[in-house]
N, C-alpha and C. Protein backbone atom coordinates (compact mmCIF):
# COMPACT_ATOMS: atom_id res chain seq x y z
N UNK A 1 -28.60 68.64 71.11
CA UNK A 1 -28.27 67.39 70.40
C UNK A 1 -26.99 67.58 69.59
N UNK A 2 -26.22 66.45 69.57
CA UNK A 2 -24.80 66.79 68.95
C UNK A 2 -24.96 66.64 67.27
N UNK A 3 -24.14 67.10 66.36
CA UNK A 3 -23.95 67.21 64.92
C UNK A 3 -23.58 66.25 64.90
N UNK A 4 -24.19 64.60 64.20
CA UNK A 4 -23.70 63.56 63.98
C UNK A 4 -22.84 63.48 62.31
N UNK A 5 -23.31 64.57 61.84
CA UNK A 5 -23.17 65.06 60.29
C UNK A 5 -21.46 65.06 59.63
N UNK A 6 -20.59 64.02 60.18
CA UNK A 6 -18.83 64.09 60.10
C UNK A 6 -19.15 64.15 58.77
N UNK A 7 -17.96 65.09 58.39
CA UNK A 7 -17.13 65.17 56.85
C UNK A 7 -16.01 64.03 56.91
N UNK A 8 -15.43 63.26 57.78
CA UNK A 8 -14.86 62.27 57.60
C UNK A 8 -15.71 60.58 57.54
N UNK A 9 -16.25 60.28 56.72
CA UNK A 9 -16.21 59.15 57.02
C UNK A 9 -15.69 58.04 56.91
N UNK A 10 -14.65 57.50 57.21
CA UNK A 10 -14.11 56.72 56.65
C UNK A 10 -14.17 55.67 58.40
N UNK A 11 -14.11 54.54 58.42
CA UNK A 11 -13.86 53.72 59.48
C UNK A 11 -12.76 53.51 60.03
N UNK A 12 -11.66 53.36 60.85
CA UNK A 12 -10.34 52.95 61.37
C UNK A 12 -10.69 51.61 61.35
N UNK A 13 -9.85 51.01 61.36
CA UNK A 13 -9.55 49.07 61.77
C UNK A 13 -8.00 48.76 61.38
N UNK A 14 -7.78 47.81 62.53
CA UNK A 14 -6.20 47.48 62.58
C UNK A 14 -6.24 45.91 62.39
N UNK A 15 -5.66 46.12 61.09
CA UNK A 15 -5.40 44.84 60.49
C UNK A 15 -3.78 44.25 60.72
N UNK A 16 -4.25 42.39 60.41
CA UNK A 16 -3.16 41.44 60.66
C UNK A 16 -2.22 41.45 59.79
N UNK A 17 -1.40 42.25 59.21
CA UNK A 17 -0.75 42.24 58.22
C UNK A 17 -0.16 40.82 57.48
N UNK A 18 0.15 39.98 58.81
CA UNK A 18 0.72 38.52 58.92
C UNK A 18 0.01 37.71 58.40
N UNK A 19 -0.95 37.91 58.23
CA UNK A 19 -2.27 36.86 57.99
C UNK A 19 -3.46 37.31 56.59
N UNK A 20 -2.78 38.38 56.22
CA UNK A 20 -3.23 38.85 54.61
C UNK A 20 -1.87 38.73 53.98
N UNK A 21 -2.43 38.62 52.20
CA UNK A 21 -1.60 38.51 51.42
C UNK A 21 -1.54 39.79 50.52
N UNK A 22 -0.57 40.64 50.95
CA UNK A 22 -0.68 41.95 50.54
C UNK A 22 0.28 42.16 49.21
N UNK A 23 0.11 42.67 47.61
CA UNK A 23 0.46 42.90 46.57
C UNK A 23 0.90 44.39 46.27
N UNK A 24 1.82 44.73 45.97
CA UNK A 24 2.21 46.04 45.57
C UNK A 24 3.16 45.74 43.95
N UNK A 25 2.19 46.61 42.90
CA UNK A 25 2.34 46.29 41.90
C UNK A 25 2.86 47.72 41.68
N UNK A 26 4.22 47.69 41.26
CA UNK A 26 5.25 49.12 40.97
C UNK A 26 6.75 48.49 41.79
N UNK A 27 7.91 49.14 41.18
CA UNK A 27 9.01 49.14 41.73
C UNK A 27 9.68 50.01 41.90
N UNK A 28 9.35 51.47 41.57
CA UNK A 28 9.70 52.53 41.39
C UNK A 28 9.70 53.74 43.53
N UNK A 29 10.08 54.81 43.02
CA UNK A 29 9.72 55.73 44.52
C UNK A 29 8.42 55.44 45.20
N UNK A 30 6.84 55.49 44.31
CA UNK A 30 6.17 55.26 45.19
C UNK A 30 5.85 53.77 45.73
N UNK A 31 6.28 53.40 45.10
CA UNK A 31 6.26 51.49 45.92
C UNK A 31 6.91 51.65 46.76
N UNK A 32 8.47 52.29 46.65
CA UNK A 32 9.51 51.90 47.92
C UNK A 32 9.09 52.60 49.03
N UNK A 33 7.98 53.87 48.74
CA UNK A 33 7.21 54.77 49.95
C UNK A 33 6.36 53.58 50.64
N UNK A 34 5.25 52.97 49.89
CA UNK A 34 4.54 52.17 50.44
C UNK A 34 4.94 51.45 51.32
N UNK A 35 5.83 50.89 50.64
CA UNK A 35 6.81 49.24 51.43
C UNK A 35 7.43 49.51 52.67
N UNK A 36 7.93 50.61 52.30
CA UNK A 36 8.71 50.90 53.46
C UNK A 36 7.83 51.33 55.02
N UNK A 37 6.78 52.09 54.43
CA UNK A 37 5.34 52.66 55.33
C UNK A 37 4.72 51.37 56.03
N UNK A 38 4.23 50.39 55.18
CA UNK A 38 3.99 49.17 55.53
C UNK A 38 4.70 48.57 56.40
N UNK A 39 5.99 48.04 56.14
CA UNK A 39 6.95 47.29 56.80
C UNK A 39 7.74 47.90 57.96
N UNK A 40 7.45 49.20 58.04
CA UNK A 40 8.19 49.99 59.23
C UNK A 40 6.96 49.92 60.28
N UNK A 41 5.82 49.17 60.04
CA UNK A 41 4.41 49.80 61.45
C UNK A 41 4.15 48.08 61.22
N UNK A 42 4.47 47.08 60.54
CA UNK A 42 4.17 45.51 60.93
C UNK A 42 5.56 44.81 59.64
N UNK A 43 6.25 45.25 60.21
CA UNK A 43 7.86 44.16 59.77
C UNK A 43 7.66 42.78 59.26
N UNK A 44 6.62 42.13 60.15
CA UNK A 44 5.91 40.62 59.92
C UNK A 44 4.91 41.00 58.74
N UNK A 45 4.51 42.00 57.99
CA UNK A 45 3.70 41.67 56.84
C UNK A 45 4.02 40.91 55.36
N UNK A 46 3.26 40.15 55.39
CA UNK A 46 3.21 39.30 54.13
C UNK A 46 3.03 40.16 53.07
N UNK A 47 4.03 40.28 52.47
CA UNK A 47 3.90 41.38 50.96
C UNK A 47 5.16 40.62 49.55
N UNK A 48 4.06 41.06 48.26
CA UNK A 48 4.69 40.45 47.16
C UNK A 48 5.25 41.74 46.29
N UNK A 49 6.41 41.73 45.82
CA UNK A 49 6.06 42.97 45.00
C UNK A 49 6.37 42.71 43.64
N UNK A 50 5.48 42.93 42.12
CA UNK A 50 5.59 42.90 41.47
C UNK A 50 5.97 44.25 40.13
N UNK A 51 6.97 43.60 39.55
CA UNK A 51 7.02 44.89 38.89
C UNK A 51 8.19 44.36 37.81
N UNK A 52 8.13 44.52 36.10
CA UNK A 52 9.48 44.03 35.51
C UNK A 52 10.96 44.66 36.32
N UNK A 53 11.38 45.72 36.61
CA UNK A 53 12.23 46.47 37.18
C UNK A 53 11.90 47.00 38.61
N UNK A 54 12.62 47.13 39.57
CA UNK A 54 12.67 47.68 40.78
C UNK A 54 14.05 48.40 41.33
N UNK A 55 13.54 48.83 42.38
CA UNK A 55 14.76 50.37 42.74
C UNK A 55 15.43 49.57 43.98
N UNK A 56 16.98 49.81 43.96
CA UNK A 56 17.87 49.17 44.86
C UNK A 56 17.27 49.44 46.03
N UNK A 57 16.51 50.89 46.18
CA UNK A 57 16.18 50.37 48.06
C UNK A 57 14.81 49.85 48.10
N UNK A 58 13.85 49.51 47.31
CA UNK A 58 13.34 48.39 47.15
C UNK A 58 13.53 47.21 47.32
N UNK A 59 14.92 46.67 46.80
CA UNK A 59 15.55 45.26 47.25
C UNK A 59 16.26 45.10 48.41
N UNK A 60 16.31 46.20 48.81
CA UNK A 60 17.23 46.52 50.33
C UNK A 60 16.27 46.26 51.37
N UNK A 61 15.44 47.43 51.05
CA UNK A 61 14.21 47.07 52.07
C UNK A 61 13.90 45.34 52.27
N UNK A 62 13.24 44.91 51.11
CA UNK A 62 12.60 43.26 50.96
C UNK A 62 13.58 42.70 51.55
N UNK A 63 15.37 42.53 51.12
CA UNK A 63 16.15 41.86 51.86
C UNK A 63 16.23 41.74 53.81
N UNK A 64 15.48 42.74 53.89
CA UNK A 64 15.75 42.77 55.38
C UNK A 64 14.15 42.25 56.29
N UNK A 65 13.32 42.29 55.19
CA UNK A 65 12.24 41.68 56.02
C UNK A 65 11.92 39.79 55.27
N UNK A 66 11.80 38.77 56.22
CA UNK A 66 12.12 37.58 55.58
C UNK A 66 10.22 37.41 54.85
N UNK A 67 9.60 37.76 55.14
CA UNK A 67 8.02 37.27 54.72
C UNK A 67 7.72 38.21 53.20
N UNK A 68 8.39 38.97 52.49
CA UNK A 68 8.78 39.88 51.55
C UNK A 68 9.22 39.24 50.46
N UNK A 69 9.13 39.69 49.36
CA UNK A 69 10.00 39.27 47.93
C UNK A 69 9.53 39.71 46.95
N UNK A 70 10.26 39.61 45.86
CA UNK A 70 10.14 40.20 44.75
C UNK A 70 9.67 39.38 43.47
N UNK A 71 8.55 39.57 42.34
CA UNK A 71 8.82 39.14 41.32
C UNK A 71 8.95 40.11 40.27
N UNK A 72 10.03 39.64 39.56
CA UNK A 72 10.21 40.56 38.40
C UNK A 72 9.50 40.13 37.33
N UNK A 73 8.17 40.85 36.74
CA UNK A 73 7.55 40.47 35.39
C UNK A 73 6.62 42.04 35.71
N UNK A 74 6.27 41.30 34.38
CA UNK A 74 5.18 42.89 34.02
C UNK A 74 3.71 42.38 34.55
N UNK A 75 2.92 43.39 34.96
CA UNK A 75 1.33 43.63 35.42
C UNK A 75 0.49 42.16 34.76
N UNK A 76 -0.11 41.46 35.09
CA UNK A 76 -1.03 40.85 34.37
C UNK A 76 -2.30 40.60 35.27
N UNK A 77 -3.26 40.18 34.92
CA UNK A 77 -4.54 40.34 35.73
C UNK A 77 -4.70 39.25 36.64
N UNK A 78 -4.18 38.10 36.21
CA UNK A 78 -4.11 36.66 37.25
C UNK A 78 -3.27 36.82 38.30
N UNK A 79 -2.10 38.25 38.36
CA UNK A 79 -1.26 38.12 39.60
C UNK A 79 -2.18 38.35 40.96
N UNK A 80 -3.38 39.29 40.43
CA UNK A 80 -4.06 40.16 42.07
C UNK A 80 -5.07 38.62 42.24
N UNK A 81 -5.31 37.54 42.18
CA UNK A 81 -6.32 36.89 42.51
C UNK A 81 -5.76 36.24 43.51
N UNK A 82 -4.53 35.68 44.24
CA UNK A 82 -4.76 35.37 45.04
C UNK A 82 -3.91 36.32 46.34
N UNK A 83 -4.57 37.62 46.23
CA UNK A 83 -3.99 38.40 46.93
C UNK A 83 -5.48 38.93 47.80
N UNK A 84 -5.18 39.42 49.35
CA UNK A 84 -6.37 40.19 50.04
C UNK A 84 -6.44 41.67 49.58
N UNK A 85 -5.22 42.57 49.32
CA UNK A 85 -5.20 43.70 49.41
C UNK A 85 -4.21 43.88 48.43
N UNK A 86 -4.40 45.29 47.55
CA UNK A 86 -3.56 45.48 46.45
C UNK A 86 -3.35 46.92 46.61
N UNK A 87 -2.10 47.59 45.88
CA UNK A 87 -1.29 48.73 46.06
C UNK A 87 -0.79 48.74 44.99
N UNK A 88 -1.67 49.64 44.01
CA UNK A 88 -1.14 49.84 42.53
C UNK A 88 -0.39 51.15 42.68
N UNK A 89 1.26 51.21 42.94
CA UNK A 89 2.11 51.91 42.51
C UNK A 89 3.28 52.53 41.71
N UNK A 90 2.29 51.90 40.57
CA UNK A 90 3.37 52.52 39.37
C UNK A 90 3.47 53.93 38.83
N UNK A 91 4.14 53.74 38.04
CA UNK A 91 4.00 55.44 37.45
C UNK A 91 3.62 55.82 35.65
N UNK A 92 2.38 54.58 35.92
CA UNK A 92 1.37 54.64 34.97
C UNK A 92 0.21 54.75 35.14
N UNK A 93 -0.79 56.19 34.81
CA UNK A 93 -1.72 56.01 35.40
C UNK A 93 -2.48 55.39 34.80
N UNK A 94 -2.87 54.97 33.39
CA UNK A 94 -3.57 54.18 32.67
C UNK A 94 -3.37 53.33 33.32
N UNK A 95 -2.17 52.30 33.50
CA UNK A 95 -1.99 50.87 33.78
C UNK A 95 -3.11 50.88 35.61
N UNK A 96 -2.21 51.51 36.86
CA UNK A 96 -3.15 52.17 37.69
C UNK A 96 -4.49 51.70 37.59
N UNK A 97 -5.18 52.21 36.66
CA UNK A 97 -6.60 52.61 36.25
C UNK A 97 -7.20 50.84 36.15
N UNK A 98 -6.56 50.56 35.20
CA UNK A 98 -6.48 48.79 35.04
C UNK A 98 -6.33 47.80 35.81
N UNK A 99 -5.48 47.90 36.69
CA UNK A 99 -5.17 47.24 38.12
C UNK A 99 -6.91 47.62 38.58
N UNK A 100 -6.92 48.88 38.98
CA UNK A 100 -8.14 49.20 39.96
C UNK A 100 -9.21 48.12 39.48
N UNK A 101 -9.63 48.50 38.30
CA UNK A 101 -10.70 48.23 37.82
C UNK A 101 -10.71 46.31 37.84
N UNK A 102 -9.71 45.60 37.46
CA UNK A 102 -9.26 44.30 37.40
C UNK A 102 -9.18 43.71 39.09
N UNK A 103 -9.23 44.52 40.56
CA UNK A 103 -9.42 44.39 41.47
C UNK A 103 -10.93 44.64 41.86
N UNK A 104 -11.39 45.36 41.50
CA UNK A 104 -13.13 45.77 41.78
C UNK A 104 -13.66 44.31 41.41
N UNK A 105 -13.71 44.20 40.07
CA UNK A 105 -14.23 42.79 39.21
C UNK A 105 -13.85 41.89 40.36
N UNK A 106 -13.11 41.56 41.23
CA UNK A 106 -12.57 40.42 42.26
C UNK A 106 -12.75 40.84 43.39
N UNK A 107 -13.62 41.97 43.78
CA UNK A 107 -13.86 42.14 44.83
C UNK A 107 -12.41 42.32 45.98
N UNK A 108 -10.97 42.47 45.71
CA UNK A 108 -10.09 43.02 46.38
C UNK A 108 -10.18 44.49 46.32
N UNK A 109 -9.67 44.36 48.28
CA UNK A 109 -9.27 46.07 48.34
C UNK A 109 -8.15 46.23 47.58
N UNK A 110 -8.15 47.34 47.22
CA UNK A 110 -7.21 48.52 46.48
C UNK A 110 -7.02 49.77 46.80
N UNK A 111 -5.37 50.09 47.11
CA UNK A 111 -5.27 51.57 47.02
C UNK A 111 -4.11 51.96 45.79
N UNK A 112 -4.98 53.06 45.27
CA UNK A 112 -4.18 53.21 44.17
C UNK A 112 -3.48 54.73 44.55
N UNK A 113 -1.98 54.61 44.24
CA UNK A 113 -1.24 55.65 44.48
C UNK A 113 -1.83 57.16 44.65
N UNK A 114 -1.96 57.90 45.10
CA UNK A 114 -1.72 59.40 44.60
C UNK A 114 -3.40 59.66 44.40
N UNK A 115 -4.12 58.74 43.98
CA UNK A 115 -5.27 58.40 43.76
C UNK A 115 -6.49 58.60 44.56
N UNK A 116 -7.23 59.65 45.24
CA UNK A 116 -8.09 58.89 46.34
C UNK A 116 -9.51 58.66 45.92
N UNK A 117 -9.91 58.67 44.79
CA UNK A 117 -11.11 58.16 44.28
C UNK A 117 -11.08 56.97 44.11
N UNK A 118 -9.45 56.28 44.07
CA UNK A 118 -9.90 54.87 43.05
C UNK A 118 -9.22 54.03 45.09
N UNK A 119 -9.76 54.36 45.59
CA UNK A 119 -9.04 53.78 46.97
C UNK A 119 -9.97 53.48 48.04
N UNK A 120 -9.95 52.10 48.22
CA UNK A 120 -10.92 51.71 49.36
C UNK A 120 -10.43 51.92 50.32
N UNK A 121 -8.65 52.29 50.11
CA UNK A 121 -8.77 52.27 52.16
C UNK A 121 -7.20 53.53 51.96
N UNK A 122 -6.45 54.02 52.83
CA UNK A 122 -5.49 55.21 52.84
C UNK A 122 -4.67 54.81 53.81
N UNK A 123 -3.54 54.71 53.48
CA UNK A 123 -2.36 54.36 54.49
C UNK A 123 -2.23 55.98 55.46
N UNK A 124 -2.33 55.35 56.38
CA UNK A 124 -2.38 57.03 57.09
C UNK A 124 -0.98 56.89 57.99
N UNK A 125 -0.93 58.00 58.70
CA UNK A 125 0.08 58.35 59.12
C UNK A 125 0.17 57.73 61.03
N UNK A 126 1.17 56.50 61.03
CA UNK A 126 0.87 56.10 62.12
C UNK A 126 2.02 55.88 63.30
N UNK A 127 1.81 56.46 64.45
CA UNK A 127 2.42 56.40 65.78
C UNK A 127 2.22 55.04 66.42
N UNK A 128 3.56 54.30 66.85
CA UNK A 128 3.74 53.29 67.95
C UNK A 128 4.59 53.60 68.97
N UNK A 129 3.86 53.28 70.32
CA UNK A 129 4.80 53.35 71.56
C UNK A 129 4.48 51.97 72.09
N UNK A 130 5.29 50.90 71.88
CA UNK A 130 5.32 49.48 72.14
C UNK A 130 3.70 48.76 71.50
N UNK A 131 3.04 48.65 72.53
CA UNK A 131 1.62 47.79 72.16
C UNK A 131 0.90 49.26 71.48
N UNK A 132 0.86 50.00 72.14
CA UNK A 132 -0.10 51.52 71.79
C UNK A 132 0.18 51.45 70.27
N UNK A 133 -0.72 51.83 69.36
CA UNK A 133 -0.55 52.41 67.98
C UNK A 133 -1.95 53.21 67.59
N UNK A 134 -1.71 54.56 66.88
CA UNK A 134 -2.31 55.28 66.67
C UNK A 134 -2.73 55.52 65.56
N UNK A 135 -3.56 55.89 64.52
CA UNK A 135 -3.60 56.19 62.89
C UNK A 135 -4.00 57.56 62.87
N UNK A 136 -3.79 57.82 61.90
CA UNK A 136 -3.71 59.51 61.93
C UNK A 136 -4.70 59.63 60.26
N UNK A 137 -5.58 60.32 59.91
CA UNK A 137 -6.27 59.83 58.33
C UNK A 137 -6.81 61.60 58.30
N UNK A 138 -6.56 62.29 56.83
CA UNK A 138 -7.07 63.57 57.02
C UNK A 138 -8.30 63.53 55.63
N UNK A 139 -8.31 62.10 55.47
CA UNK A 139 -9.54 61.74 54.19
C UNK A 139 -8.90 61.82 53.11
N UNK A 140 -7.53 61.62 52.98
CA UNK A 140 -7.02 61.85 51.99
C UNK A 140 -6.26 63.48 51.31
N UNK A 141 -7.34 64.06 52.20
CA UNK A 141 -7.10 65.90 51.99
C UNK A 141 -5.47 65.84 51.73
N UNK A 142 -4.60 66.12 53.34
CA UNK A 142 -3.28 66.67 53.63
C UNK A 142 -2.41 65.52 54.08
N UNK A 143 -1.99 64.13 53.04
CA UNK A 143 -0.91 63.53 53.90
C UNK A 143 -0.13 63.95 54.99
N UNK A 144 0.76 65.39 54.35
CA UNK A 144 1.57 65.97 54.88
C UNK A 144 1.43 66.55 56.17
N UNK A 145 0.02 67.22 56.59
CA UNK A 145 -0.32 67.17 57.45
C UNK A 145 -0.58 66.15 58.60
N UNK A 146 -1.35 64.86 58.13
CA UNK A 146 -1.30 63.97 59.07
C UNK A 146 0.32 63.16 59.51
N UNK A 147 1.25 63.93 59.00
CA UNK A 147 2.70 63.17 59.18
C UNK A 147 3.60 64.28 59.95
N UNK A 148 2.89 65.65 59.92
CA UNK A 148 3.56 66.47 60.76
C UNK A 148 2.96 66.80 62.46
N UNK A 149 1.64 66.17 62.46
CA UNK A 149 0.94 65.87 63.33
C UNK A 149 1.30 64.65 64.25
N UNK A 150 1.58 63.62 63.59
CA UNK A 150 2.30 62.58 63.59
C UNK A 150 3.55 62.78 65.08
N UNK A 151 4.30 63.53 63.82
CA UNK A 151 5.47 64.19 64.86
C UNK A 151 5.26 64.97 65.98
N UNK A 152 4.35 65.50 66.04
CA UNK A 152 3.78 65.95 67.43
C UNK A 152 3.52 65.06 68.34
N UNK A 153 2.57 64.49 68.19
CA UNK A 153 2.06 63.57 68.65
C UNK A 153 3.15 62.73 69.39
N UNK A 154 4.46 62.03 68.69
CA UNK A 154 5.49 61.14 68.89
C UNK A 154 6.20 62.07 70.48
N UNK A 155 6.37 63.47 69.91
CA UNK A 155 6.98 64.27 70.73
C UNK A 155 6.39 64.24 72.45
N UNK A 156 4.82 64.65 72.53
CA UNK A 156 4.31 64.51 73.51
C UNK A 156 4.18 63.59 74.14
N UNK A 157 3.60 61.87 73.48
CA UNK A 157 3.05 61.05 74.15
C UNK A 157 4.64 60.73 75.18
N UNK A 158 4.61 59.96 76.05
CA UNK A 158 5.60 59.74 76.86
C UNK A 158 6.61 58.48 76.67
N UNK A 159 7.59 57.86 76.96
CA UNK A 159 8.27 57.10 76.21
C UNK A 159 7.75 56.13 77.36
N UNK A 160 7.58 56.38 78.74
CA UNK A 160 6.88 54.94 79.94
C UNK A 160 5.87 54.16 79.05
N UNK A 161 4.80 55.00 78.08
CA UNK A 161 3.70 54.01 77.69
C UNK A 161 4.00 52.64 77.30
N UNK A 162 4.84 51.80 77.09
CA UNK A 162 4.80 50.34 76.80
C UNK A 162 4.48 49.93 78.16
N UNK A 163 5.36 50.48 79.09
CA UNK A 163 5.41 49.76 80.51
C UNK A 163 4.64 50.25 81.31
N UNK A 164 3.60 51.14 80.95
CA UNK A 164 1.97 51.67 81.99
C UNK A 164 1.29 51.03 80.98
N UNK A 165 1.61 49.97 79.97
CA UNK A 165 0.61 49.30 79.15
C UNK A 165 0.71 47.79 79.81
N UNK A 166 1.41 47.77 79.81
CA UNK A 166 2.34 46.14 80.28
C UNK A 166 1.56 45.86 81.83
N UNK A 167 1.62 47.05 82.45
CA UNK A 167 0.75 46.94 84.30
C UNK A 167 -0.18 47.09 84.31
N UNK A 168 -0.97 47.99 82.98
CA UNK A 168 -2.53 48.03 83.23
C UNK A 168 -2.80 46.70 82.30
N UNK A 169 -2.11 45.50 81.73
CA UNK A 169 -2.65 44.53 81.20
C UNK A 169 -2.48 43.37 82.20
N UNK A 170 -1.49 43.77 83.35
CA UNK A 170 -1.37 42.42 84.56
C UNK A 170 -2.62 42.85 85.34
N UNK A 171 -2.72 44.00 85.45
CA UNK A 171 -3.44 44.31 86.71
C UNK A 171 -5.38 44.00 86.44
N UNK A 172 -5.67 44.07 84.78
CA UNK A 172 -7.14 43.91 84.06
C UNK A 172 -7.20 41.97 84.47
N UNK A 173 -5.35 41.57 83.89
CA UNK A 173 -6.21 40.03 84.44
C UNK A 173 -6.29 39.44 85.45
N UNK A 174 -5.49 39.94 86.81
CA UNK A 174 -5.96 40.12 88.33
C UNK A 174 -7.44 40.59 88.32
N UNK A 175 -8.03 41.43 88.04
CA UNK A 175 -9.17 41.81 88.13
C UNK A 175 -10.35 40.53 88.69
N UNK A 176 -11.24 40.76 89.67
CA UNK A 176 -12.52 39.65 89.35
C UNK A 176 -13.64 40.68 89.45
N UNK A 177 -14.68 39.64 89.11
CA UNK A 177 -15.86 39.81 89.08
C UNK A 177 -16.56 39.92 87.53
N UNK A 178 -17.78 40.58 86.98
CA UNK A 178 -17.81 40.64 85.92
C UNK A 178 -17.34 41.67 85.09
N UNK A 179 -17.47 41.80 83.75
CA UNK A 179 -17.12 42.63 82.82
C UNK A 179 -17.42 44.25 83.33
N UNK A 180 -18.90 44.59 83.88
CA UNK A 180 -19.19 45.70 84.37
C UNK A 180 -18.11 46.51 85.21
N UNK A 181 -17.82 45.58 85.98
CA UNK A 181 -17.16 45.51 87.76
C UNK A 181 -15.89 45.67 86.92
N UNK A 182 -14.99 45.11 86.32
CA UNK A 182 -14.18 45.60 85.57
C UNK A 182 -13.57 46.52 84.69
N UNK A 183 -14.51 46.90 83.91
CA UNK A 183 -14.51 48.17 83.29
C UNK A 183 -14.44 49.10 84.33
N UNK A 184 -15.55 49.70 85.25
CA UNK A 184 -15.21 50.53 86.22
C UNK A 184 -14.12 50.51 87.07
N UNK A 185 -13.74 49.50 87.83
CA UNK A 185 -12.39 49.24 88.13
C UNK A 185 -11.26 49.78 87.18
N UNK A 186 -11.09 49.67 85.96
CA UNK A 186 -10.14 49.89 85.54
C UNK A 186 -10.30 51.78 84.65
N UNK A 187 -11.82 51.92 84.54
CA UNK A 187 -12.33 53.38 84.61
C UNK A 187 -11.49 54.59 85.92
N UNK A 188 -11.56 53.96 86.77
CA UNK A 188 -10.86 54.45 88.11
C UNK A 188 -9.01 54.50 88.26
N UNK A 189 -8.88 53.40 87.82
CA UNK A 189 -7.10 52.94 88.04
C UNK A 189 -6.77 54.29 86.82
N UNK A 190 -6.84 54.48 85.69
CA UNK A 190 -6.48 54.71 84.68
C UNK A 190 -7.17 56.60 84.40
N UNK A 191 -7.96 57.39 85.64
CA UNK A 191 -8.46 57.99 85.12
C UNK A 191 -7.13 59.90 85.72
N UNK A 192 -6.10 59.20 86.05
CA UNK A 192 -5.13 60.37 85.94
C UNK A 192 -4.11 60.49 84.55
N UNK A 193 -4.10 59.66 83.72
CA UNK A 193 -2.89 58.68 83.07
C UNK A 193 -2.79 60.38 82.28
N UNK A 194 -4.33 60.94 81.30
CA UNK A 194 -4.05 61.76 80.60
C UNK A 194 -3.72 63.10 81.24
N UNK A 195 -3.95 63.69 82.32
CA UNK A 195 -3.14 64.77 83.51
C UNK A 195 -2.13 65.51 82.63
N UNK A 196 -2.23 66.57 82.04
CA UNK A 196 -1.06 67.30 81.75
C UNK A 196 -0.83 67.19 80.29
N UNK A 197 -1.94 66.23 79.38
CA UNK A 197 -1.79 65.82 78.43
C UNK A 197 -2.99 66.68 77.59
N UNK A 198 -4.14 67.02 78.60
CA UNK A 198 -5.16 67.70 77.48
C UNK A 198 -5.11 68.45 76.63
N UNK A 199 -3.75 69.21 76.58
CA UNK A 199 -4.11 70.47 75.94
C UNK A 199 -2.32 70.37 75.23
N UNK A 200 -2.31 70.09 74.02
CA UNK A 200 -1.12 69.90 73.14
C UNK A 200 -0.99 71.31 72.29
């Protein structure tokens, strides 16, 4: 019988960035880490950033994505209410602490910087080859690790995958019969793809 007993538990899910209203409260290095992390893996995310002061590539960044912007004021508790998801990155951890706690009370997710106790969810370290995208999560343990892994990963996978994604998505809606008959069908088409890939 297998060890169902993981030291990771945390869930994966790939969210609409476009269609949440995402808050990052800081203007400083670790906001412009976030923002930039964010907006480099969904460009189309809806994000506000609040903070009295912010860092030129902060405004560089926001300038180049149009669904982005800035308000300049200080923290207050009415900004996170009409937000889905919040990203307290300042470089206060009291204030931090306050955000969290002022998001719990409202039932919004929160990740708080540097933080992984006060964090419902962990920006992990993530690979795209066109439609394909990957997340990489070490529980918070080794960012650094899941970003040098990352780079592996980028190195091996092959640069064809958009376009062996693109033929195995014409060829699933050619397909007939039912769902069963399908799956196996496409169990079969698809079962050389990893060949040469098992062992990194």
């Amino acid at each position: 019988m297998k060890n169902t007993n993981y030291t990771n538990p945390l869930f994966p899910i790939f969210l609409k960035p476009s269609q949440l209203k995402i808050l990052i409260i800081g203007g400083g290095n670790v906001a412009e880490e976030k923002l930039h992390f964010l907006l480099k893996s969904s460009p189309q995310a809806t994000v506000t950033i609040i903070a009295p002061k912010v860092s030129n590539k902060v405004i560089d960044i926001v300038a180049k994505h149009q669904h982005s912007r800035i308000i300049l004021r200080e923290y207050s508790e009415e900004v996170i209410s009409s937000h889905n998801i919040i990203i307290a990155a300042t470089n206060n951890t009291d204030l931090n602490k306050v955000i969290w706690r002022n998001a719990k009370q409202k039932r919004i997710l929160i990740n708080v910087a540097d933080t992984p106790e006060l964090c419902d969810f962990y920006l992990g370290a993530i690979i795209t080859k066109g439609d394909l995208k990957l997340a990489i999560s070490t529980n918070g343990k080794s960012p650094t690790f899941a970003k040098r892994f990352r780079e592996v990963l980028e190195e091996v996978l092959p640069d064809e995958l958009p376009e062996t994604l693109n033929h195995l998505h014409a060829i699933r809606k050619s397909l007939k019969g039912n769902f069963s008959k399908k799956v196996k069908e496409l169990h079969v088409l698809t079962s050389g793809l990893t060949t040469g890939y098992e062992r990194v």
